[in-house]
PDB file of N, CA and C in Angstrom:
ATOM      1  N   UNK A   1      98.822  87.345 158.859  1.00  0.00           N
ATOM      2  CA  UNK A   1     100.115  87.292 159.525  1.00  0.00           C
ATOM      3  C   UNK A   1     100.112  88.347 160.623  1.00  0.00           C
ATOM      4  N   UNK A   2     100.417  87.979 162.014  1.00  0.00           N
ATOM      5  CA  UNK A   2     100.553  89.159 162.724  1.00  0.00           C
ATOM      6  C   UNK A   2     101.805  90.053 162.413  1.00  0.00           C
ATOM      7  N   UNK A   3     101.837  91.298 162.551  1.00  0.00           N
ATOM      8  CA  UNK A   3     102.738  92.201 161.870  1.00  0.00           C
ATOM      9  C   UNK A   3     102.722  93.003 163.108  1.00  0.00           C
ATOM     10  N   UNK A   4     103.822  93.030 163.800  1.00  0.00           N
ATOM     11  CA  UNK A   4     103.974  94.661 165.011  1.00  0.00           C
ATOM     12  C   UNK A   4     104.260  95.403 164.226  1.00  0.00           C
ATOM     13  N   UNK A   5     103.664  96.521 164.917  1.00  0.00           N
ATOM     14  CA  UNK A   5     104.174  97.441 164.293  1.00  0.00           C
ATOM     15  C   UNK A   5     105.518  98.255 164.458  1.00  0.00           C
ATOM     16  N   UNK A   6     106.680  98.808 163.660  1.00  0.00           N
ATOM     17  CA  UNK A   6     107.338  99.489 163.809  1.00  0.00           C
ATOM     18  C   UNK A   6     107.140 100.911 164.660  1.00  0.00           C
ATOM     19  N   UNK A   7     108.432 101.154 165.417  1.00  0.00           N
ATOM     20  CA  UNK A   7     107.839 102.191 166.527  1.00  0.00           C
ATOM     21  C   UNK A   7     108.911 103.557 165.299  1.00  0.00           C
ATOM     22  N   UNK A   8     109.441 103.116 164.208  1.00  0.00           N
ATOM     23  CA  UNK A   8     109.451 104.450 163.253  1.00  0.00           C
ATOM     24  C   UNK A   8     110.860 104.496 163.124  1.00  0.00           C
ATOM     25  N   UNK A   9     112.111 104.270 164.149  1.00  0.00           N
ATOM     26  CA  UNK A   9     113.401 104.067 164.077  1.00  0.00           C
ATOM     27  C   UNK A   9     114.064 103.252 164.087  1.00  0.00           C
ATOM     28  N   UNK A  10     115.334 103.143 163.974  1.00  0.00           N
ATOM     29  CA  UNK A  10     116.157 101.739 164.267  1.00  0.00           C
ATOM     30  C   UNK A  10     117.611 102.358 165.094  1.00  0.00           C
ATOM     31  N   UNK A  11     117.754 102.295 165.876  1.00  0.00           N
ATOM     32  CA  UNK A  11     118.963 102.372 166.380  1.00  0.00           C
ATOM     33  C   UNK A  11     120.480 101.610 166.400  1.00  0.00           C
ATOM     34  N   UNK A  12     121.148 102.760 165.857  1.00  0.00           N
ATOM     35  CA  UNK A  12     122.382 102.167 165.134  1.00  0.00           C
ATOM     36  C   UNK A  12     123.856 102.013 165.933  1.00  0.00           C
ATOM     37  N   UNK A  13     124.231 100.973 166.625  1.00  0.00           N
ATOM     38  CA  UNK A  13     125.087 101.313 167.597  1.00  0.00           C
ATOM     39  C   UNK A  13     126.612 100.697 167.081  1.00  0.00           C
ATOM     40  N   UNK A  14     127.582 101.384 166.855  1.00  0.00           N
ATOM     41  CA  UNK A  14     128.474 100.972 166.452  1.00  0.00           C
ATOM     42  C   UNK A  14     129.799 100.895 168.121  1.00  0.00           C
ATOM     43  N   UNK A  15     129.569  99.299 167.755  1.00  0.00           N
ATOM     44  CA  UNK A  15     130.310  99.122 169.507  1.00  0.00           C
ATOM     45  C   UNK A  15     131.917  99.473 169.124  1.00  0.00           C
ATOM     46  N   UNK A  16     132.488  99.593 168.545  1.00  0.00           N
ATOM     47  CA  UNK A  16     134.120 100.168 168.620  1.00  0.00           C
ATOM     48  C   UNK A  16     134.345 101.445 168.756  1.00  0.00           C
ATOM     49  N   UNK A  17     133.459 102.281 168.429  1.00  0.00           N
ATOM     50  CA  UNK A  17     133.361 103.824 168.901  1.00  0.00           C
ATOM     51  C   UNK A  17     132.658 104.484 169.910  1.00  0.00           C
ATOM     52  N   UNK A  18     131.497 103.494 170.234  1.00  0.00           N
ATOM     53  CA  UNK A  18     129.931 103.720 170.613  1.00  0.00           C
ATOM     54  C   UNK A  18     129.298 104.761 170.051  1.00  0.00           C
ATOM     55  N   UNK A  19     129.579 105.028 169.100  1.00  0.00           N
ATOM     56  CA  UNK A  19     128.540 105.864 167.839  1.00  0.00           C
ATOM     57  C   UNK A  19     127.311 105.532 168.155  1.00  0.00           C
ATOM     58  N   UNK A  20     126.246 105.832 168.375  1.00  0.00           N
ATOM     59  CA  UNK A  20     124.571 105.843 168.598  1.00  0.00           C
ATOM     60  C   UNK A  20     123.798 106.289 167.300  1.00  0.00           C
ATOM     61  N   UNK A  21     123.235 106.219 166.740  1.00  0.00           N
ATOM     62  CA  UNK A  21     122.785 106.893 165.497  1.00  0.00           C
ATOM     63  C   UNK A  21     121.421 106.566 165.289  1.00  0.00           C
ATOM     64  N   UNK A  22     120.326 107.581 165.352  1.00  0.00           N
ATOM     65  CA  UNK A  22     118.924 106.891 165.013  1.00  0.00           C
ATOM     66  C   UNK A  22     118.597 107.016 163.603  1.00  0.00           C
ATOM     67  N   UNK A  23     118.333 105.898 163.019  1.00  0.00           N
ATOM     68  CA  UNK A  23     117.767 106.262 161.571  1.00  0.00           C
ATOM     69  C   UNK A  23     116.414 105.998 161.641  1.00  0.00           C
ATOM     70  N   UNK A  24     115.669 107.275 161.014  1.00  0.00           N
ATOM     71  CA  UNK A  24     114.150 107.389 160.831  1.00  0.00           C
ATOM     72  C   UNK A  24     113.826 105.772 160.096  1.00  0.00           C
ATOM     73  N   UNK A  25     112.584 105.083 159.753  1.00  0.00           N
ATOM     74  CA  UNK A  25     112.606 104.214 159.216  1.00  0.00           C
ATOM     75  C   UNK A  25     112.485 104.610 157.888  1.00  0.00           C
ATOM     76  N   UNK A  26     112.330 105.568 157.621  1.00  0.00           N
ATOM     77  CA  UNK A  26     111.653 106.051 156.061  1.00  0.00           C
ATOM     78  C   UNK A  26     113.001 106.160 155.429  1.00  0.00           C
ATOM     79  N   UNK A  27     114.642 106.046 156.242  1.00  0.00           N
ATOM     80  CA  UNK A  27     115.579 105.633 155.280  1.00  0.00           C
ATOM     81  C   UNK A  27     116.521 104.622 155.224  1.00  0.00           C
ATOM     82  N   UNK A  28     115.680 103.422 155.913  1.00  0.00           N
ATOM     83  CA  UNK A  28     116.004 102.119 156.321  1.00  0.00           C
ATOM     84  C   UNK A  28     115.467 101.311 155.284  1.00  0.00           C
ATOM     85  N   UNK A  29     116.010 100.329 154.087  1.00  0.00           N
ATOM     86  CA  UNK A  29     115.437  99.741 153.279  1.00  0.00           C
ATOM     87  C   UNK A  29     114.467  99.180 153.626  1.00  0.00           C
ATOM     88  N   UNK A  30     113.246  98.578 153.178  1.00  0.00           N
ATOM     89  CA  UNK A  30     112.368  98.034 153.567  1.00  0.00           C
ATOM     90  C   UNK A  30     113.096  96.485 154.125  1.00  0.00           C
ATOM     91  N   UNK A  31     113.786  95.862 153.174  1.00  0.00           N
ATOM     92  CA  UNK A  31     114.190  94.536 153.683  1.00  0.00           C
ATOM     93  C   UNK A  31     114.949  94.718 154.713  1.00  0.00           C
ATOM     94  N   UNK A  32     115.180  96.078 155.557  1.00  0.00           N
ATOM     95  CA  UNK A  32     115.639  95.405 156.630  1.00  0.00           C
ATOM     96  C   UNK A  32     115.307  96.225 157.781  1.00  0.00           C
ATOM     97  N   UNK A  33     113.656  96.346 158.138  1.00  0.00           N
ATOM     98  CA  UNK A  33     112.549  96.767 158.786  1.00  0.00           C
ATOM     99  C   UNK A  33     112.246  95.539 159.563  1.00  0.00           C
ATOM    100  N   UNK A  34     112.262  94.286 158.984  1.00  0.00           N
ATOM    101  CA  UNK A  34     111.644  93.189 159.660  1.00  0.00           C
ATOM    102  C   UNK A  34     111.860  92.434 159.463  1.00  0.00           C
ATOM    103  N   UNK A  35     112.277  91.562 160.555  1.00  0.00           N
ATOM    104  CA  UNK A  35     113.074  89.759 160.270  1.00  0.00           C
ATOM    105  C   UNK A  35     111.423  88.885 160.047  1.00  0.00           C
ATOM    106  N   UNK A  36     111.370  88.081 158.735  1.00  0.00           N
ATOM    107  CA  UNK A  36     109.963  87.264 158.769  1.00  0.00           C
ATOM    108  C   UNK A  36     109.648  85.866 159.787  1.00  0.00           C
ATOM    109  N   UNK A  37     109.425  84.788 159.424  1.00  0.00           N
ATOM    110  CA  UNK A  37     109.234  84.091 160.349  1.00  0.00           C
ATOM    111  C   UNK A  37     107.849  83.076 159.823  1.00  0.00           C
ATOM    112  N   UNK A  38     108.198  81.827 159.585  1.00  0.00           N
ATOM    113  CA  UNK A  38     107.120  80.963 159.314  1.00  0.00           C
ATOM    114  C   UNK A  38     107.241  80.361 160.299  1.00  0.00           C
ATOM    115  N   UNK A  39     106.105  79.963 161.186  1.00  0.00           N
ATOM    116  CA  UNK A  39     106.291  79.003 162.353  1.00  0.00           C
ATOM    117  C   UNK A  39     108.089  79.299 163.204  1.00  0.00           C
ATOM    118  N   UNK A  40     108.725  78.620 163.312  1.00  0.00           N
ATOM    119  CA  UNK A  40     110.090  79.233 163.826  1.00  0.00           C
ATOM    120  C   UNK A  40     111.330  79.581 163.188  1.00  0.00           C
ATOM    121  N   UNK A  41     110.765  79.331 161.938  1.00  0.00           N
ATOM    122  CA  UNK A  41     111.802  79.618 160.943  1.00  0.00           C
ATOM    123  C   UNK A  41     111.778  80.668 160.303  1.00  0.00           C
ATOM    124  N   UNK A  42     113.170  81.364 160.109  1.00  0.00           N
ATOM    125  CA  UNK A  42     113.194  82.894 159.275  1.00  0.00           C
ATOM    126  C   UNK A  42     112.843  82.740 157.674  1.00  0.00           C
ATOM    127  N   UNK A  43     112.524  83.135 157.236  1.00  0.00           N
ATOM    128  CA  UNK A  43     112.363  83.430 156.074  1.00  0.00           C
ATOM    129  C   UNK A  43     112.613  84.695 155.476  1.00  0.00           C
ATOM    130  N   UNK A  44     113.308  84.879 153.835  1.00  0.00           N
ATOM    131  CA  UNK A  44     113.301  86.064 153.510  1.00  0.00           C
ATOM    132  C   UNK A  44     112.397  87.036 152.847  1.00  0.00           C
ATOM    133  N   UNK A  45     111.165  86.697 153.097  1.00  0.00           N
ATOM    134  CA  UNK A  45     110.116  87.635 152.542  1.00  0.00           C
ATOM    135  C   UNK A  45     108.944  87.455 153.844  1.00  0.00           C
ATOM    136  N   UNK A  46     108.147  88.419 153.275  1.00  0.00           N
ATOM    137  CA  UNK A  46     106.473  88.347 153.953  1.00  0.00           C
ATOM    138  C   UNK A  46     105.731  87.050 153.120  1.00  0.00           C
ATOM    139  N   UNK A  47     106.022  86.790 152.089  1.00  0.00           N
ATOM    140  CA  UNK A  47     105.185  85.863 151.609  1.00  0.00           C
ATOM    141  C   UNK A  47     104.901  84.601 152.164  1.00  0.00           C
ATOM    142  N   UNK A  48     103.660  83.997 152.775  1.00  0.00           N
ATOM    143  CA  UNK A  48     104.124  83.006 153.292  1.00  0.00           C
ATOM    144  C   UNK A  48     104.421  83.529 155.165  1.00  0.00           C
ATOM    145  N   UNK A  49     104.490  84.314 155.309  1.00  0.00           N
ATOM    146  CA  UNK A  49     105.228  84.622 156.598  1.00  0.00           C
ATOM    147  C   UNK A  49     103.745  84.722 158.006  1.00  0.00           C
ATOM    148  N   UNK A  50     104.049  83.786 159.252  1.00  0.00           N
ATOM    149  CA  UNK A  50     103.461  83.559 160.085  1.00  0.00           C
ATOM    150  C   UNK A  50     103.225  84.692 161.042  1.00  0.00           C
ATOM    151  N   UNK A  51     104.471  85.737 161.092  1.00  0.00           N
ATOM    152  CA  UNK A  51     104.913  87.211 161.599  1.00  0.00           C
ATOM    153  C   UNK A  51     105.687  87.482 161.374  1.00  0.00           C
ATOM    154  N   UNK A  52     105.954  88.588 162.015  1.00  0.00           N
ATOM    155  CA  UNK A  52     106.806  89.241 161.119  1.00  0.00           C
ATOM    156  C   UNK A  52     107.459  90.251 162.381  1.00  0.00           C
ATOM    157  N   UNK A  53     108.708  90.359 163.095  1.00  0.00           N
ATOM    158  CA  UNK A  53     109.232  90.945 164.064  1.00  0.00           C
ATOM    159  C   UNK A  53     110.088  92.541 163.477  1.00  0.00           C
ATOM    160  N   UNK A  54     109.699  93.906 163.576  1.00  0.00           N
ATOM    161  CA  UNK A  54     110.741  95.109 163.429  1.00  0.00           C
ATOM    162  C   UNK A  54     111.804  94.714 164.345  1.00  0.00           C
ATOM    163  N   UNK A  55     112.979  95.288 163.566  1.00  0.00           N
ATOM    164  CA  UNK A  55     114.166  95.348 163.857  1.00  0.00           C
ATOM    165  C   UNK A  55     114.566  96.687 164.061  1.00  0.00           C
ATOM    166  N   UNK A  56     114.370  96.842 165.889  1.00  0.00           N
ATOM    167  CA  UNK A  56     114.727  98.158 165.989  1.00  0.00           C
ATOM    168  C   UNK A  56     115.822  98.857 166.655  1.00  0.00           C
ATOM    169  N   UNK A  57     117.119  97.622 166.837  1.00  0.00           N
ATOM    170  CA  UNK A  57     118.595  98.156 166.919  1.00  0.00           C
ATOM    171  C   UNK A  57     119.464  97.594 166.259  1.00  0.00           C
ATOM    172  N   UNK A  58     120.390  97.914 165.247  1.00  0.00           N
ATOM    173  CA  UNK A  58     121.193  96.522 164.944  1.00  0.00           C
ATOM    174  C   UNK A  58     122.864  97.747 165.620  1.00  0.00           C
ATOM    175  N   UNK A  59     123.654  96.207 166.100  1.00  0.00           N
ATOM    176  CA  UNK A  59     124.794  96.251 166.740  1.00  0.00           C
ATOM    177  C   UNK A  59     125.945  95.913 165.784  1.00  0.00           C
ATOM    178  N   UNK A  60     126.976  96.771 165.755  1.00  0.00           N
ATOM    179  CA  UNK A  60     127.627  96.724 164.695  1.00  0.00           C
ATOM    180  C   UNK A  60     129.115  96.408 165.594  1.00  0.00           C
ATOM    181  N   UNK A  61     129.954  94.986 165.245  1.00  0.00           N
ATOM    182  CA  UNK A  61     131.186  94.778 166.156  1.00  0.00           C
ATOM    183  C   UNK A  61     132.283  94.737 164.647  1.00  0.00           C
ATOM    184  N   UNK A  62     133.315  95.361 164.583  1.00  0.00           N
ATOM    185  CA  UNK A  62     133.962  95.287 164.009  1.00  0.00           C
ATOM    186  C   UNK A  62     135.257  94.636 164.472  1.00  0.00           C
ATOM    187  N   UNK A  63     135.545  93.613 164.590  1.00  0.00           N
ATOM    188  CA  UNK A  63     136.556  92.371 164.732  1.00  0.00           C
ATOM    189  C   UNK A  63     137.451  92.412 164.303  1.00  0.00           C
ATOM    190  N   UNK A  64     138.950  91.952 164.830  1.00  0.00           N
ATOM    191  CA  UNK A  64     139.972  91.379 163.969  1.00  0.00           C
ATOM    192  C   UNK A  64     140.270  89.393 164.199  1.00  0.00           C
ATOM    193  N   UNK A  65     141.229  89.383 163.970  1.00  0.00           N
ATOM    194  CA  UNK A  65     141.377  87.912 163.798  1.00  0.00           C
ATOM    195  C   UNK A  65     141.268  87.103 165.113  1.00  0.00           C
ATOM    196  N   UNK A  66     141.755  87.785 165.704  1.00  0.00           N
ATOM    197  CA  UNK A  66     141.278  87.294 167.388  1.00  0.00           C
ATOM    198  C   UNK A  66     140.232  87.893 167.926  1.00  0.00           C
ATOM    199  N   UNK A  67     139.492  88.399 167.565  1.00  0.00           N
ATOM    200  CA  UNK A  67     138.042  88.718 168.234  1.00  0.00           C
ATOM    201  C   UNK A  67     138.141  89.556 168.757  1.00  0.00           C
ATOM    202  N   UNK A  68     138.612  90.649 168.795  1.00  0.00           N
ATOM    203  CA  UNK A  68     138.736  91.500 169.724  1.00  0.00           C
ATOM    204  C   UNK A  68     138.568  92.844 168.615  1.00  0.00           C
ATOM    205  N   UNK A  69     137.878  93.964 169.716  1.00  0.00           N
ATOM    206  CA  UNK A  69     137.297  95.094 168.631  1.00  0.00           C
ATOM    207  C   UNK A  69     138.559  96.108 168.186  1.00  0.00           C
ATOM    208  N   UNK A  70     138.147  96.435 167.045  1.00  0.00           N
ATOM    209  CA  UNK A  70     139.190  96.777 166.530  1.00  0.00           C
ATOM    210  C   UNK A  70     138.319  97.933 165.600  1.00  0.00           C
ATOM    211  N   UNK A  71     138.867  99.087 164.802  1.00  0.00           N
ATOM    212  CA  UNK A  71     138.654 100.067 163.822  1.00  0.00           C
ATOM    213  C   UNK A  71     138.098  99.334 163.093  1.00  0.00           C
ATOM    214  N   UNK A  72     137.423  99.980 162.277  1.00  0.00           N
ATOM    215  CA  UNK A  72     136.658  99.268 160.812  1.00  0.00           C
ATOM    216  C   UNK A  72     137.735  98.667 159.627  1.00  0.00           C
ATOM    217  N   UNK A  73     138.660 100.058 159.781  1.00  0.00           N
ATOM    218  CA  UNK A  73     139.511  99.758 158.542  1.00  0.00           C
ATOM    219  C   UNK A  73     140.654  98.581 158.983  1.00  0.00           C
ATOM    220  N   UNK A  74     140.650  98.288 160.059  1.00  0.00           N
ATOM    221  CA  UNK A  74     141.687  97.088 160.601  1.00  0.00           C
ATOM    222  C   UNK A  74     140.557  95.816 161.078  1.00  0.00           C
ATOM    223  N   UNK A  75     139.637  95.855 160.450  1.00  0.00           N
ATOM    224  CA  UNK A  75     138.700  94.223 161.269  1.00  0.00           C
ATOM    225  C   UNK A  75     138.888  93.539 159.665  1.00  0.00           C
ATOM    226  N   UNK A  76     138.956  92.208 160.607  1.00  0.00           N
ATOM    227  CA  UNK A  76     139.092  90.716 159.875  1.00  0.00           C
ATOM    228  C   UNK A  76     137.489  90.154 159.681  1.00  0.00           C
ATOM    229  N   UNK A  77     136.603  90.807 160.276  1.00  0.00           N
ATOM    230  CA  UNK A  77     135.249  90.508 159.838  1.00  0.00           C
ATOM    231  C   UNK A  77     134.733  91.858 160.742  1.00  0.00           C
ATOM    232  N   UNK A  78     132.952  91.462 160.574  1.00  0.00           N
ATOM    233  CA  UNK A  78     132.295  92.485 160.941  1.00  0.00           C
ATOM    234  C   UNK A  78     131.140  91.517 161.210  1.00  0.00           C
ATOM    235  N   UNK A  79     130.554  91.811 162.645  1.00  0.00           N
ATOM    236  CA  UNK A  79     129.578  90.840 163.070  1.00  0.00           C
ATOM    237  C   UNK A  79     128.468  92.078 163.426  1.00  0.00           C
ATOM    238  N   UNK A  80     127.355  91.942 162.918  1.00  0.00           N
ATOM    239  CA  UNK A  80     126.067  92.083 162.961  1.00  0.00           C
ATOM    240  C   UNK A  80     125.537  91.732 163.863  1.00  0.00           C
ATOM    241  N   UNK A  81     124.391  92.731 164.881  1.00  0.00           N
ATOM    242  CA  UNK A  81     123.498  91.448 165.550  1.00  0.00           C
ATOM    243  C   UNK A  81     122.240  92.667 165.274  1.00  0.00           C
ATOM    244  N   UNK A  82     121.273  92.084 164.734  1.00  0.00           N
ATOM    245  CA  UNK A  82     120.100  92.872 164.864  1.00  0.00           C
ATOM    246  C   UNK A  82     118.810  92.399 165.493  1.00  0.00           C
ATOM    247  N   UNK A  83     118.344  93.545 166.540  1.00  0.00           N
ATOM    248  CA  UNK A  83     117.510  93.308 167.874  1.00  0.00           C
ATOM    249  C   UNK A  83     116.126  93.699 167.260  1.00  0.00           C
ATOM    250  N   UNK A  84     115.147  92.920 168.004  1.00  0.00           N
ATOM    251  CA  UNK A  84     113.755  93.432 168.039  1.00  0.00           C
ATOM    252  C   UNK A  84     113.595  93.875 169.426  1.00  0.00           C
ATOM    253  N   UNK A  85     111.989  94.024 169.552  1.00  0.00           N
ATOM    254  CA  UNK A  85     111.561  94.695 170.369  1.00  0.00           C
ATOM    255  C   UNK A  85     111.642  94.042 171.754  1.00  0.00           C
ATOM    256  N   UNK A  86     112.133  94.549 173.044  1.00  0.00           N
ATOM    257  CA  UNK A  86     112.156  94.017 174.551  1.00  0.00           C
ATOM    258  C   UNK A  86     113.369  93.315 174.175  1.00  0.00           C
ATOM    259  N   UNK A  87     114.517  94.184 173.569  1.00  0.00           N
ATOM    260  CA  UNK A  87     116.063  93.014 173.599  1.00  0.00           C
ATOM    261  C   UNK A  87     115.859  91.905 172.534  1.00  0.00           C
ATOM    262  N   UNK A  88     114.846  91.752 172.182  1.00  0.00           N
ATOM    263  CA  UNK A  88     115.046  90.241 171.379  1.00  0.00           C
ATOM    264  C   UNK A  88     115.706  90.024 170.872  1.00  0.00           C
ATOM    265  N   UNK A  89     116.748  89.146 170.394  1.00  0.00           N
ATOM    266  CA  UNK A  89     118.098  88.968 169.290  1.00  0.00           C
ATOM    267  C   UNK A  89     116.946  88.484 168.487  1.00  0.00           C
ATOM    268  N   UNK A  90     117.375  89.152 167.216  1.00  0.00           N
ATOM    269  CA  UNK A  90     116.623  88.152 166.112  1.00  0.00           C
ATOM    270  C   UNK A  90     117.561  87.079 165.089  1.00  0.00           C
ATOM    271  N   UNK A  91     118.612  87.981 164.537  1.00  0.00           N
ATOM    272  CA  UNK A  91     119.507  87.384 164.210  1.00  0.00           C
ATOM    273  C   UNK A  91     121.119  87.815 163.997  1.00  0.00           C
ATOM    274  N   UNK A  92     121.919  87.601 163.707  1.00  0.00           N
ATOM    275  CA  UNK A  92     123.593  87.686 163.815  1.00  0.00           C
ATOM    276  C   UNK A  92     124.243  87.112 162.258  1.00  0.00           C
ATOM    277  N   UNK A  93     125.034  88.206 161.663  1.00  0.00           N
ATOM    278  CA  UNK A  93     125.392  88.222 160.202  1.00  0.00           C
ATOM    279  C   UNK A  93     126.762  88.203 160.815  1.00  0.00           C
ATOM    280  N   UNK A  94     127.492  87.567 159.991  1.00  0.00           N
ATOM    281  CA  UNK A  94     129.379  87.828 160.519  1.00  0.00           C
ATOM    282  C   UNK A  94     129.269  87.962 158.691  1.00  0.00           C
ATOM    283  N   UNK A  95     130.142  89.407 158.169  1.00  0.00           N
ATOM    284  CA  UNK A  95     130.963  89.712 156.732  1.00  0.00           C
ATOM    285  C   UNK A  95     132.179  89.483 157.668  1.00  0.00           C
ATOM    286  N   UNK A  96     132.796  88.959 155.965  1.00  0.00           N
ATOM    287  CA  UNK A  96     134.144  89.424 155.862  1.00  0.00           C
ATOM    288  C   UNK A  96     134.555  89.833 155.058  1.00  0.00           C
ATOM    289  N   UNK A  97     135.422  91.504 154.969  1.00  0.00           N
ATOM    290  CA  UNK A  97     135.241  92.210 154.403  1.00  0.00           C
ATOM    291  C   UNK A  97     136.439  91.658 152.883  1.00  0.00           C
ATOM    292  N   UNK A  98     136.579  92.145 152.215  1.00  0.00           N
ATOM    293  CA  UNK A  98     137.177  92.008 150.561  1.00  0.00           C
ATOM    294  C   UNK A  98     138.740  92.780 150.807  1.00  0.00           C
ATOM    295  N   UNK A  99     139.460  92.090 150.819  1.00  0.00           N
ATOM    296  CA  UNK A  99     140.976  92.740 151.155  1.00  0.00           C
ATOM    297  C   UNK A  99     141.679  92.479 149.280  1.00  0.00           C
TER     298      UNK A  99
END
């Protein structure tokens, strides 16, 4: 499987504050170091996996009901986007949080 390598951080950008935050990778779970990938499809493991892309910014939007950014403790969801290397989007999580 080709495997890039991780360049060691992930950069943590929280867009409602613009908080910046680098986390070393050594306290980044492993599952979420690298989006997998069989042929064009994600997969959730290495097993099986064609490559394997680091994830080295994820973007943190904290939403309310109309889309628009809002505090953490006032969003109606929370949309994810986590980047690889040269901008790549890899993929986009929307929670909604437990009221």
């Amino acid at each position: 499987m080709p495997l890039m390598n991780h360049p060691g951080a992930v950069r943590m950008v929280d867009e409602y504050t613009h908080e910046v935050r680098v986390v070393p990778l050594s306290q980044v779970p492993e599952s979420q170091r690298f989006v997998f990938y069989k042929g064009d499809e994600e997969i959730a493991s290495a097993d099986g996996a064609t490559r394997a892309v680091p994830i080295v910014e994820v973007r943190m939007f904290s939403l309310d009901a109309n889309g628009k950014l809002v505090d953490k403790a006032h969003a109606a969801r929370l949309r994810i986007i986590e980047i690889g290397p040269d901008h790549l989007p890899l993929r986009t999580t929307l929670l909604l949080p437990n009221r």
